[in-house]
PDB file of N, CA and C in Angstrom:
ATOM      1  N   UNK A   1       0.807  -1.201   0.000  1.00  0.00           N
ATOM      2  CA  UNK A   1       0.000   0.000   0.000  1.00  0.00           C
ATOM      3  C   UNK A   1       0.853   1.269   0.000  1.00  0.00           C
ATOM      4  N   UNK A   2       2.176   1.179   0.304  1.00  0.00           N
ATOM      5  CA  UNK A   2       3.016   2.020   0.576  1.00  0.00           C
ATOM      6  C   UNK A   2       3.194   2.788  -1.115  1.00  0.00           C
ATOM      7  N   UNK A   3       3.437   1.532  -1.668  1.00  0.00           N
ATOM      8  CA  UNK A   3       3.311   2.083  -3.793  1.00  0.00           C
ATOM      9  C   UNK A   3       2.379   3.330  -3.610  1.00  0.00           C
ATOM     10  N   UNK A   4       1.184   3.251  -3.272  1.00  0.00           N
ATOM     11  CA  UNK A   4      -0.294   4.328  -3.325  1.00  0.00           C
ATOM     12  C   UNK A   4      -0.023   5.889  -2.717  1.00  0.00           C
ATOM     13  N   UNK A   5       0.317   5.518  -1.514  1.00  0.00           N
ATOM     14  CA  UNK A   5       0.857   6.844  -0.642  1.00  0.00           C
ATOM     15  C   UNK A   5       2.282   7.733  -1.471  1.00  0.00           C
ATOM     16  N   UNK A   6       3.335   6.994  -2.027  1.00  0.00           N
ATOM     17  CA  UNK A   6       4.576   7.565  -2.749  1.00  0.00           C
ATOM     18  C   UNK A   6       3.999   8.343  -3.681  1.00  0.00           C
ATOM     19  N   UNK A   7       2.906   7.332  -4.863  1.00  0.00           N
ATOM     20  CA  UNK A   7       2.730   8.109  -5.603  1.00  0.00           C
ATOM     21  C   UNK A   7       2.024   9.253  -5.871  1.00  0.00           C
ATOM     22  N   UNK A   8       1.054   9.168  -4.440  1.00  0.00           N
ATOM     23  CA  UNK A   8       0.422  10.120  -4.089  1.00  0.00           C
ATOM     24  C   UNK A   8       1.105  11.639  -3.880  1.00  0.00           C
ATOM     25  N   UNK A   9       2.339  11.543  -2.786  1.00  0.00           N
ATOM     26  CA  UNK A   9       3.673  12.061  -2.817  1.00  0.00           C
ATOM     27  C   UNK A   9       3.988  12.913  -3.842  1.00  0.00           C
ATOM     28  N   UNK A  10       4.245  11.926  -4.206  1.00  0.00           N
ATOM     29  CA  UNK A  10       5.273  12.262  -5.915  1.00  0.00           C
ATOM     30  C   UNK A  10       4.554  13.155  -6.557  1.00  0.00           C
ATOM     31  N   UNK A  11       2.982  13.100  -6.855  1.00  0.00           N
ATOM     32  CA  UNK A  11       1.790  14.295  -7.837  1.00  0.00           C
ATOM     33  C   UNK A  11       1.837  15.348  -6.922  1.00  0.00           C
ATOM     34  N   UNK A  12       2.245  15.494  -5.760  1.00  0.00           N
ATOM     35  CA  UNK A  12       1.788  16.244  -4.850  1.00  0.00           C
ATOM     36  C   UNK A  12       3.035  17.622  -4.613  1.00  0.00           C
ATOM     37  N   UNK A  13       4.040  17.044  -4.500  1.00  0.00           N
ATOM     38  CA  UNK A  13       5.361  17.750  -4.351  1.00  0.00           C
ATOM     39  C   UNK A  13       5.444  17.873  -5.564  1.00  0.00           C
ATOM     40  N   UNK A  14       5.782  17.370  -7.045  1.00  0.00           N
ATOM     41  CA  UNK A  14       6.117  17.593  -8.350  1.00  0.00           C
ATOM     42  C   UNK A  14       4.865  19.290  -8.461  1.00  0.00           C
ATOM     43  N   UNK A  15       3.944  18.922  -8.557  1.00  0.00           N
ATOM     44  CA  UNK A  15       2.965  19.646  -8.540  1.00  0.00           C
ATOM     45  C   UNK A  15       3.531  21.105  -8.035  1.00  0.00           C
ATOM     46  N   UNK A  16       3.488  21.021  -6.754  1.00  0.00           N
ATOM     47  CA  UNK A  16       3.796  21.674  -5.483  1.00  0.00           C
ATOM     48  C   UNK A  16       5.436  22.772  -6.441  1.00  0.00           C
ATOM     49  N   UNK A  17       6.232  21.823  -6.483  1.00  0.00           N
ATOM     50  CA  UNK A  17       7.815  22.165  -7.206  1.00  0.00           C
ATOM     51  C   UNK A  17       7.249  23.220  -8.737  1.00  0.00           C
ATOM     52  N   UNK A  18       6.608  22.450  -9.798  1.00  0.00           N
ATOM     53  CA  UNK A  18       6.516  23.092 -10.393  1.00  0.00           C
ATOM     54  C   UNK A  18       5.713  24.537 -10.406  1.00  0.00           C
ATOM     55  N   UNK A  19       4.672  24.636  -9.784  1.00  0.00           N
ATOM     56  CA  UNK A  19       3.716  25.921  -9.165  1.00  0.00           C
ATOM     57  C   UNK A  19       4.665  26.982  -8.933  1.00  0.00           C
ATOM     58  N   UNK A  20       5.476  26.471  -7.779  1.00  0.00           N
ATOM     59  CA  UNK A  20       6.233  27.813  -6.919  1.00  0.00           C
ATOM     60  C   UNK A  20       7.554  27.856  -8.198  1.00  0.00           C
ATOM     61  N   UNK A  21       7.438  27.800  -8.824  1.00  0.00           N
ATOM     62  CA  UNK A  21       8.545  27.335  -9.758  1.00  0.00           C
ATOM     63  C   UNK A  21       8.227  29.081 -10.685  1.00  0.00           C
ATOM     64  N   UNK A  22       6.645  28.424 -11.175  1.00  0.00           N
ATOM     65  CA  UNK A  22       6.451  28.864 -12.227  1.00  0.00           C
ATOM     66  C   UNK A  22       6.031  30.640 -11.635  1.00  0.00           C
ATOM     67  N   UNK A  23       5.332  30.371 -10.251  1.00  0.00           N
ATOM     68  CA  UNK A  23       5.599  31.288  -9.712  1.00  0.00           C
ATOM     69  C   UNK A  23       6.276  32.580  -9.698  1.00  0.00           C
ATOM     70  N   UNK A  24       7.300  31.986  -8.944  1.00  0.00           N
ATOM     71  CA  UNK A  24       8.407  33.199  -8.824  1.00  0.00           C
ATOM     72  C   UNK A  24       8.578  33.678  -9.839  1.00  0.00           C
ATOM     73  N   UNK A  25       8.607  33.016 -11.220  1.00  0.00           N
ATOM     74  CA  UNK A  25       8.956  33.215 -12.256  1.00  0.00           C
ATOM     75  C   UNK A  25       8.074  34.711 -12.691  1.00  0.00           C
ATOM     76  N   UNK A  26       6.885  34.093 -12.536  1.00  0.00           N
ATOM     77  CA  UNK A  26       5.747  35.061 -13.397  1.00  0.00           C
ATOM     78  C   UNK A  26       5.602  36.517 -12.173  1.00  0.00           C
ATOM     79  N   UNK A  27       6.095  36.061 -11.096  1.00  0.00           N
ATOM     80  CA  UNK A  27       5.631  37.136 -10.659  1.00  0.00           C
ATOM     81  C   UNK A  27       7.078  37.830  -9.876  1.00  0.00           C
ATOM     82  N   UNK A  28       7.980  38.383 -10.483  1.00  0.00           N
ATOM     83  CA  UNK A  28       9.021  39.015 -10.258  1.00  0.00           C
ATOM     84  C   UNK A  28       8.579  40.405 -10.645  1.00  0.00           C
ATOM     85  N   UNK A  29       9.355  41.523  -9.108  1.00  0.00           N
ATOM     86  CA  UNK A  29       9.105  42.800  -9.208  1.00  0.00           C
ATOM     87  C   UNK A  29       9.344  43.181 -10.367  1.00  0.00           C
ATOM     88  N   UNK A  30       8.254  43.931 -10.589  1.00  0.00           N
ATOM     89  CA  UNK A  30       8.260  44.859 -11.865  1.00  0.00           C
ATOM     90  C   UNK A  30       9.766  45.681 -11.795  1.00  0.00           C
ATOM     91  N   UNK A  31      10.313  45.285 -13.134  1.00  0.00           N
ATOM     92  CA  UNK A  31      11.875  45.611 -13.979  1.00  0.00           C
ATOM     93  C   UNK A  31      12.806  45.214 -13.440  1.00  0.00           C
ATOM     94  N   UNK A  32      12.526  44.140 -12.872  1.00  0.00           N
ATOM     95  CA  UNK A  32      13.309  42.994 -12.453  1.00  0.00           C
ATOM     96  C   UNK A  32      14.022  41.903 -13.953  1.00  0.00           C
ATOM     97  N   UNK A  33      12.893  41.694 -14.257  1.00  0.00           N
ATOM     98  CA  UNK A  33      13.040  40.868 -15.771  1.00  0.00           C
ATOM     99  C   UNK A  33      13.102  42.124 -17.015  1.00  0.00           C
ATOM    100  N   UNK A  34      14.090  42.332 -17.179  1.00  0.00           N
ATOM    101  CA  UNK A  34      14.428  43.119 -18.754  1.00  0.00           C
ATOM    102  C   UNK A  34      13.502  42.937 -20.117  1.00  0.00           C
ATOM    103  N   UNK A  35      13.229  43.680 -20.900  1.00  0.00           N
ATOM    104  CA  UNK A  35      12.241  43.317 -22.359  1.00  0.00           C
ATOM    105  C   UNK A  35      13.006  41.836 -22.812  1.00  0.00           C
ATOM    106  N   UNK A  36      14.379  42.156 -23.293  1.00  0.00           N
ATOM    107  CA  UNK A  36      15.099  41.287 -24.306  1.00  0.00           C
ATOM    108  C   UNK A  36      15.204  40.140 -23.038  1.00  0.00           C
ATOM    109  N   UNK A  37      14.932  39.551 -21.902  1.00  0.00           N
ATOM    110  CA  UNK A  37      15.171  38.254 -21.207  1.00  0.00           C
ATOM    111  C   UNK A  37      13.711  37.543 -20.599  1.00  0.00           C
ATOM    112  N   UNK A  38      12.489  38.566 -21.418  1.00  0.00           N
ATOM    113  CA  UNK A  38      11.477  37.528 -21.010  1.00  0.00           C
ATOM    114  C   UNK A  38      11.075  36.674 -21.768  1.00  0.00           C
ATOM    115  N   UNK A  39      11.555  36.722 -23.108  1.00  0.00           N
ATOM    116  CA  UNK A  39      11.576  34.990 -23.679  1.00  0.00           C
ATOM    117  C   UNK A  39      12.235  34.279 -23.118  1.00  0.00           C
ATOM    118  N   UNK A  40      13.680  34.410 -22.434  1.00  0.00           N
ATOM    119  CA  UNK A  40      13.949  33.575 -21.914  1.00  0.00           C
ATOM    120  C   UNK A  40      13.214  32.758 -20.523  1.00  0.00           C
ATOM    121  N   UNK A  41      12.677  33.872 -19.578  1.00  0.00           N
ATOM    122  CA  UNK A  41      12.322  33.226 -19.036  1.00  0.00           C
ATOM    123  C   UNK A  41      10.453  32.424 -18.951  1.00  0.00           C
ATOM    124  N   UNK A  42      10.300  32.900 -20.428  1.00  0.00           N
ATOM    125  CA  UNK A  42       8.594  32.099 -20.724  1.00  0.00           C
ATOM    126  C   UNK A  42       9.586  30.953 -21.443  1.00  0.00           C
ATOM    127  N   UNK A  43      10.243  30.625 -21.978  1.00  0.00           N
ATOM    128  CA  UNK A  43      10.976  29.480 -21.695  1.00  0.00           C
ATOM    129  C   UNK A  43      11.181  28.844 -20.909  1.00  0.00           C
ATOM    130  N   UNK A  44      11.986  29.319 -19.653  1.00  0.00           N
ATOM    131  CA  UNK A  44      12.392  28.241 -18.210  1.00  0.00           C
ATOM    132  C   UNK A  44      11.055  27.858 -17.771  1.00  0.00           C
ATOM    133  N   UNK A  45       9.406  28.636 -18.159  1.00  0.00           N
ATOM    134  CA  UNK A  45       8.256  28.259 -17.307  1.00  0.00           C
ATOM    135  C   UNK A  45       8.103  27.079 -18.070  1.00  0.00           C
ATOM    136  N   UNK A  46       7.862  27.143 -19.804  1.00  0.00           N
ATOM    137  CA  UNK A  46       7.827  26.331 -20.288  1.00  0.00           C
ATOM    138  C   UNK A  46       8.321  25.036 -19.796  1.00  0.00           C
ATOM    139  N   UNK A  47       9.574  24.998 -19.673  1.00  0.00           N
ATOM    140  CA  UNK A  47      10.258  23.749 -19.297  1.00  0.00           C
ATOM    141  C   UNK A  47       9.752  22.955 -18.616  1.00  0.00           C
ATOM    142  N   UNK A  48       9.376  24.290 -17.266  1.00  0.00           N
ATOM    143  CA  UNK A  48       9.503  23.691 -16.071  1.00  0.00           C
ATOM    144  C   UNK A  48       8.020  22.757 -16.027  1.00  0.00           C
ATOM    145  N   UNK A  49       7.273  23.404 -16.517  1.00  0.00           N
ATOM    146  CA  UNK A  49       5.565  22.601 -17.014  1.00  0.00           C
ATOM    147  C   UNK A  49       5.852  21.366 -17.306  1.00  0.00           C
ATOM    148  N   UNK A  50       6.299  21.377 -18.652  1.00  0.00           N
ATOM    149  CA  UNK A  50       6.719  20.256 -19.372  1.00  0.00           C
ATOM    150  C   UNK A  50       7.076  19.223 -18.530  1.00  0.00           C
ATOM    151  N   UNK A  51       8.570  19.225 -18.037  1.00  0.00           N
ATOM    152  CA  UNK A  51       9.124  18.505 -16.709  1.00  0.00           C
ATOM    153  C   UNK A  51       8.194  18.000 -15.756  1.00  0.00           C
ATOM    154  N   UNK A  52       7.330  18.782 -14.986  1.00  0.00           N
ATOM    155  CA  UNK A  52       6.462  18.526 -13.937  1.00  0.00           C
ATOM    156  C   UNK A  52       5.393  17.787 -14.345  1.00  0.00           C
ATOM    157  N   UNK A  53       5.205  18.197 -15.332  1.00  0.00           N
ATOM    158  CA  UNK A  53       4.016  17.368 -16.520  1.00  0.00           C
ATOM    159  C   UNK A  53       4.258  15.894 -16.829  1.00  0.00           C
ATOM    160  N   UNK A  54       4.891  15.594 -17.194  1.00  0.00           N
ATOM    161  CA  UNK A  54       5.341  14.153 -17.356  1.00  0.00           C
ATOM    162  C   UNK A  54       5.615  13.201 -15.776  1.00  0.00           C
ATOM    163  N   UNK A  55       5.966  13.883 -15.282  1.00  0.00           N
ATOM    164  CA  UNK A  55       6.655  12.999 -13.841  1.00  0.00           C
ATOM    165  C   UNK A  55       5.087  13.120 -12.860  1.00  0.00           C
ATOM    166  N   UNK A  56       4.265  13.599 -13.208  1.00  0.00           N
ATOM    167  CA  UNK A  56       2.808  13.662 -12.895  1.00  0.00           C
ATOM    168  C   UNK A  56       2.602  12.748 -13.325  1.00  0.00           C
ATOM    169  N   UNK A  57       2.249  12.520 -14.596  1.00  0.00           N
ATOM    170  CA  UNK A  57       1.375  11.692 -15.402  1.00  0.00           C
ATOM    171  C   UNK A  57       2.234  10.159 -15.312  1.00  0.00           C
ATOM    172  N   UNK A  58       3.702  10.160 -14.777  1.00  0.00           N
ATOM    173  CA  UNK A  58       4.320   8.971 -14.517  1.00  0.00           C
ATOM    174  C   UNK A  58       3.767   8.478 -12.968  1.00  0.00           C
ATOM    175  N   UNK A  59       3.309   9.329 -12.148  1.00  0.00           N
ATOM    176  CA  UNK A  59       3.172   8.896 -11.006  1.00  0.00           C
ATOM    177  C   UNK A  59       1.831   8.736 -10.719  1.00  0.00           C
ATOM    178  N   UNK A  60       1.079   9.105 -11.818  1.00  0.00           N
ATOM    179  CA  UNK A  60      -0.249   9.155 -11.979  1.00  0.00           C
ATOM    180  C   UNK A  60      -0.404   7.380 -12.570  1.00  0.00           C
ATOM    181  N   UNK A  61      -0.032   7.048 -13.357  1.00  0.00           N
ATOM    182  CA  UNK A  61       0.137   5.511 -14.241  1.00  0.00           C
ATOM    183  C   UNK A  61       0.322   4.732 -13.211  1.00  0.00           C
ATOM    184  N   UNK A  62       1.259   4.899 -11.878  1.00  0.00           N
ATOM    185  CA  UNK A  62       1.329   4.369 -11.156  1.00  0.00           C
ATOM    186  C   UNK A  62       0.596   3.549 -10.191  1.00  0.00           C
ATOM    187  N   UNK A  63       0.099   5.068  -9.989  1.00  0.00           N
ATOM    188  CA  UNK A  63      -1.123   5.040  -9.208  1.00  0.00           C
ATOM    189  C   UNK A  63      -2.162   4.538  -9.348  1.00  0.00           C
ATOM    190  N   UNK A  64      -2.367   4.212 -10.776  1.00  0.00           N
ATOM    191  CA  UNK A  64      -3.783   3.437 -11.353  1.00  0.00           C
ATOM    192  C   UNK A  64      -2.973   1.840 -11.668  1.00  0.00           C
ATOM    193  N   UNK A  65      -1.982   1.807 -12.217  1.00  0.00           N
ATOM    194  CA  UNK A  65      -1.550   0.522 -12.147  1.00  0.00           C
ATOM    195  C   UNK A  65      -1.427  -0.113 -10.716  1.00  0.00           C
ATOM    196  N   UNK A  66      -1.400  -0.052  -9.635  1.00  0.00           N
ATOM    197  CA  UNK A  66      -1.490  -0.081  -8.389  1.00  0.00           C
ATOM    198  C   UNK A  66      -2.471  -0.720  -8.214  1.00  0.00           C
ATOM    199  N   UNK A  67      -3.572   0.180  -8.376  1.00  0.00           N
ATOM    200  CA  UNK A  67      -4.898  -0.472  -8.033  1.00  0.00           C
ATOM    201  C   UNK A  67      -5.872  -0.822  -8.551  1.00  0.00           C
ATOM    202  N   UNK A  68      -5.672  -0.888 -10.284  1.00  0.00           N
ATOM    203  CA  UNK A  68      -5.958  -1.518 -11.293  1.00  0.00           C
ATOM    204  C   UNK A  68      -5.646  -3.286 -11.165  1.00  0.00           C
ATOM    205  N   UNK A  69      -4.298  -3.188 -11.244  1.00  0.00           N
ATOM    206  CA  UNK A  69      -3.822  -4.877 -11.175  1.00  0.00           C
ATOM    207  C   UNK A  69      -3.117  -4.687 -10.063  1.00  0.00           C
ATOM    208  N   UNK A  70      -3.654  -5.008  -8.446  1.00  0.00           N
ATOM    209  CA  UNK A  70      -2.920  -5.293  -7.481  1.00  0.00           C
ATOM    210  C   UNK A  70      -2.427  -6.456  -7.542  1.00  0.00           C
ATOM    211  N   UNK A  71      -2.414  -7.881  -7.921  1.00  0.00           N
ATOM    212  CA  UNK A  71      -1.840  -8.618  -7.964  1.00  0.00           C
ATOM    213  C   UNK A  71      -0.631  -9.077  -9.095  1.00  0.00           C
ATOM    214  N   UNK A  72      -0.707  -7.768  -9.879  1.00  0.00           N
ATOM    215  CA  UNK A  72       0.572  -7.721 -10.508  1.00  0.00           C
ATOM    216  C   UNK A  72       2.089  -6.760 -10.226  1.00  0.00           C
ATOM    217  N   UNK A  73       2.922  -6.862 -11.271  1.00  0.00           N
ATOM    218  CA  UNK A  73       4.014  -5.981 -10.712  1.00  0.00           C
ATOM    219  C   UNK A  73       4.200  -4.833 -11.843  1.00  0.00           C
ATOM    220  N   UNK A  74       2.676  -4.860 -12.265  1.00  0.00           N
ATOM    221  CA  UNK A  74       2.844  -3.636 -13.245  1.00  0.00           C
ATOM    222  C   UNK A  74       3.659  -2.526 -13.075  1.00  0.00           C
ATOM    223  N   UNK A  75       2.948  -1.748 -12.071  1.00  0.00           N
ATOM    224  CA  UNK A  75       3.463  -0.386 -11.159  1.00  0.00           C
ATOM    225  C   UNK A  75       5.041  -1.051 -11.464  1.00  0.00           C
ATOM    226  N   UNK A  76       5.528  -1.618 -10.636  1.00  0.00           N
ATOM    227  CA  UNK A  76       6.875  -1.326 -10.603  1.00  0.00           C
ATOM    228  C   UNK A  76       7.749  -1.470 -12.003  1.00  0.00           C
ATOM    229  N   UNK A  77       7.080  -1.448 -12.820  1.00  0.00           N
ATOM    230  CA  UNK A  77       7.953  -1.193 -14.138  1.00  0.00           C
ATOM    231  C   UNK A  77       7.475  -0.084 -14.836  1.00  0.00           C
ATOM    232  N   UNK A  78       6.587   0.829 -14.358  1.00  0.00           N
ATOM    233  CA  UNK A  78       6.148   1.774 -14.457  1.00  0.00           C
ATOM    234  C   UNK A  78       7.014   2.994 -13.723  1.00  0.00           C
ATOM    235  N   UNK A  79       7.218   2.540 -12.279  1.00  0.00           N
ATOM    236  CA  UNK A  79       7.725   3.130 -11.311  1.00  0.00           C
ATOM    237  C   UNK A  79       8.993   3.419 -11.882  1.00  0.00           C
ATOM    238  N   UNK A  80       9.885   1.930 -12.342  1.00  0.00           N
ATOM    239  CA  UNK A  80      11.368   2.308 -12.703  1.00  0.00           C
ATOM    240  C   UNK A  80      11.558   3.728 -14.135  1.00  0.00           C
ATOM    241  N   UNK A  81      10.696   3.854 -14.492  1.00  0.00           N
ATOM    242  CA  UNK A  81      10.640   4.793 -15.745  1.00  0.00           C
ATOM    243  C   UNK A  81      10.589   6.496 -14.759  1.00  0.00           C
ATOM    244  N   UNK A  82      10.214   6.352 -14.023  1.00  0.00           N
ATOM    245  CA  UNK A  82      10.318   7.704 -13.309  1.00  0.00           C
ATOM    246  C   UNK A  82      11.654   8.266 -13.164  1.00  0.00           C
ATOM    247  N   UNK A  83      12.684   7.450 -12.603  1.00  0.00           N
ATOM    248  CA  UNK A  83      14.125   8.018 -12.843  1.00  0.00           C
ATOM    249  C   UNK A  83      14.900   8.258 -13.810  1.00  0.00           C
ATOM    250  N   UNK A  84      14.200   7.814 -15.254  1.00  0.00           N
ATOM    251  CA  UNK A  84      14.689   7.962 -15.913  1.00  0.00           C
ATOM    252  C   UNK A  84      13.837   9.280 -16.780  1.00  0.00           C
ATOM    253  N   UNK A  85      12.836   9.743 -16.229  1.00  0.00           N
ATOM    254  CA  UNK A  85      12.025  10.795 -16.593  1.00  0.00           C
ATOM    255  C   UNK A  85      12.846  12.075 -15.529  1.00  0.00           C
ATOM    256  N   UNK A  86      13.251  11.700 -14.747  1.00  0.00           N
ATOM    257  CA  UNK A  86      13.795  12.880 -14.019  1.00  0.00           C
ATOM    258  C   UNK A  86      15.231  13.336 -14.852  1.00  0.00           C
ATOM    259  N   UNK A  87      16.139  12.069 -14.897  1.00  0.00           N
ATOM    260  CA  UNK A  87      17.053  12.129 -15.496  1.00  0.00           C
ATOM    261  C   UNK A  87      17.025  13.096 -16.550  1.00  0.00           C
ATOM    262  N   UNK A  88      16.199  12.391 -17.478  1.00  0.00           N
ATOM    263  CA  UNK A  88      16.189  13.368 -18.996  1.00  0.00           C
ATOM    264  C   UNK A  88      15.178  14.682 -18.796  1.00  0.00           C
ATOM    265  N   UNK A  89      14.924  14.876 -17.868  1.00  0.00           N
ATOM    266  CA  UNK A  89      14.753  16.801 -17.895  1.00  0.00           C
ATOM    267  C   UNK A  89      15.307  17.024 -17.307  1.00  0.00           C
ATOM    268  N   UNK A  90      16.363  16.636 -16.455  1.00  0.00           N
ATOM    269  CA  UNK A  90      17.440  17.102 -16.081  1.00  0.00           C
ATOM    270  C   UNK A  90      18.717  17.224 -16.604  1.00  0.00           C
ATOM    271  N   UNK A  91      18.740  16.212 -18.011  1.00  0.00           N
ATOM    272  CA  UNK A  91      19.685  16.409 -19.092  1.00  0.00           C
ATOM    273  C   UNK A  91      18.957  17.485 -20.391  1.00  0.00           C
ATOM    274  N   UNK A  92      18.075  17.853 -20.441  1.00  0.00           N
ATOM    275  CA  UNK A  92      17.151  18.704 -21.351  1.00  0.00           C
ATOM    276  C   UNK A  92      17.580  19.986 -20.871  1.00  0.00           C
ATOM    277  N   UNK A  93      17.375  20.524 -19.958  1.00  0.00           N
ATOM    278  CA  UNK A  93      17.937  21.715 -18.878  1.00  0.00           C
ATOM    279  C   UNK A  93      19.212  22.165 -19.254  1.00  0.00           C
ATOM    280  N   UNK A  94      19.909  20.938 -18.902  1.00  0.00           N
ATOM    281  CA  UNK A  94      21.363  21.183 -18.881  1.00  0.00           C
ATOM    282  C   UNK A  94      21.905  21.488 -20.627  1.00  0.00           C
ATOM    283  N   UNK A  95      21.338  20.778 -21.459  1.00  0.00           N
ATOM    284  CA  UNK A  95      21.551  20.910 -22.460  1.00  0.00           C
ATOM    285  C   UNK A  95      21.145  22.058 -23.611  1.00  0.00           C
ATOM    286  N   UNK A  96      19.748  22.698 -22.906  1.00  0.00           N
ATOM    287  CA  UNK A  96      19.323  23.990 -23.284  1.00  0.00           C
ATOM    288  C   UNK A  96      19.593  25.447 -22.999  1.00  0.00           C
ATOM    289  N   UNK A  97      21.511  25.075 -21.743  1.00  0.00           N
ATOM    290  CA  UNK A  97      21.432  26.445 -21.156  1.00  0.00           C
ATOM    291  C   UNK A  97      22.077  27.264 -22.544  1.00  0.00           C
ATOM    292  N   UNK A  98      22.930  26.811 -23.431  1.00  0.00           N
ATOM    293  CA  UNK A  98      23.476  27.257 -24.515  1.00  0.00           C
ATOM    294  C   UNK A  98      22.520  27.990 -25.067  1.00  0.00           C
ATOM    295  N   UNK A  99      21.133  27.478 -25.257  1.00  0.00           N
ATOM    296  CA  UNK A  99      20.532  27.987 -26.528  1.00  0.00           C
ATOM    297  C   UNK A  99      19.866  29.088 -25.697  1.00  0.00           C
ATOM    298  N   UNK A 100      19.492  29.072 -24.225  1.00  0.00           N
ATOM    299  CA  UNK A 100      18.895  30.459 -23.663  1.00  0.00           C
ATOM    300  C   UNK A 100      20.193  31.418 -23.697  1.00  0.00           C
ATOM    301  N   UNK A 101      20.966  31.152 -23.503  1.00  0.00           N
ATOM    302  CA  UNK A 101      22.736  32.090 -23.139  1.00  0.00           C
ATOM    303  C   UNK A 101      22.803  33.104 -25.117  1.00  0.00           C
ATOM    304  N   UNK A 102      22.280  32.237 -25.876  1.00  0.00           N
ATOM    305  CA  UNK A 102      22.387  32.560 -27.416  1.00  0.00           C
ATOM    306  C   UNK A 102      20.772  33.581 -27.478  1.00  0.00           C
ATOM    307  N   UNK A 103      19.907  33.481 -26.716  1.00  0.00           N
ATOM    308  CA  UNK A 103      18.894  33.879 -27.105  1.00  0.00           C
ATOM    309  C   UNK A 103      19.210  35.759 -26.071  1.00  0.00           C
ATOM    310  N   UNK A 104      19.867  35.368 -25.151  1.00  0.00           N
ATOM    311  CA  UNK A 104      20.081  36.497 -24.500  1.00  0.00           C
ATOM    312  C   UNK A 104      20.947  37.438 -25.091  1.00  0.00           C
ATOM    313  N   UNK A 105      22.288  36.477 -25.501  1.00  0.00           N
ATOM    314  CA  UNK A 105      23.445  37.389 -26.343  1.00  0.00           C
ATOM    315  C   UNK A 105      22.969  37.796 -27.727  1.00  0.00           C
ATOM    316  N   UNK A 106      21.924  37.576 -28.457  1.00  0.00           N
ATOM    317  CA  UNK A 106      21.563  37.926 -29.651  1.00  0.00           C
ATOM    318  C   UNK A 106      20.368  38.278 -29.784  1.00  0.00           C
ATOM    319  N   UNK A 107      19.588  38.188 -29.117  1.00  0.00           N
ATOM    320  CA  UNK A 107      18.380  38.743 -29.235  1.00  0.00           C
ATOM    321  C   UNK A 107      17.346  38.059 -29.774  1.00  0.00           C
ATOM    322  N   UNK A 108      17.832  36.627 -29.831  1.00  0.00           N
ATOM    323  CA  UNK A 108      16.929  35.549 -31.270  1.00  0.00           C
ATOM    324  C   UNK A 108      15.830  35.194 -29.981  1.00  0.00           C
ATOM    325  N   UNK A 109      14.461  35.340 -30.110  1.00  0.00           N
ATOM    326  CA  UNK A 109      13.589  35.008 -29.020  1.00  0.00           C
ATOM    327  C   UNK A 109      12.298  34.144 -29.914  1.00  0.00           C
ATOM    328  N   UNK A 110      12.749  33.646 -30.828  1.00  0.00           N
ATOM    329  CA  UNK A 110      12.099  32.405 -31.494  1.00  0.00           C
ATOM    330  C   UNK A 110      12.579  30.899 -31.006  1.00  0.00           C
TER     331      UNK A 110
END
């Protein structure tokens, strides 16, 4: 039963992470955020959606595989895909700081 409560967890804080995330973001003192750096940062919200979005809907699968087929081990091959969902928006991030760093130094906000 412990599977039910984690994933409960997991929608709850992801949720929770991305909100205050998107937050701060949107609501920074006025001329705080410059004209030419708020594409960048309707980008980082973007992301951060995206990111939170998936690791929801992974812990959400869970959660119904759980108690859909309790006598299987669905969930937990469901479950193992979550670290690897964290992983790769955490390699997505890392790999997109170039192209925000290019959007700031040039002005390209496409």
């Amino acid at each position: 039963m412990w599977i039910g409560g984690a994933a409960v967890a997991t929608i709850i804080t992801d949720v929770g992470i991305t909100t205050t995330m998107v937050y701060r973001l949107c609501t920074s003192p006025q001329g705080t955020i410059l004209l030419h750096s708020r594409p960048v940062v309707q980008r980082l919200i973007y992301y951060f959606v995206v990111s939170g979005l998936f690791m929801c809907i992974e812990a959400g699968a869970v959660l119904v595989s759980f108690f859909a087929a309790p006598g299987t081990m669905l969930f937990g091959a469901i479950y193992l895909v979550g670290g690897k969902i964290y992983v790769n928006s955490l390699l997505s991030m890392l790999n997109n700081r170039s192209v925000l760093r290019s959007m700031l130094a040039h002005g390209n906000h496409t």
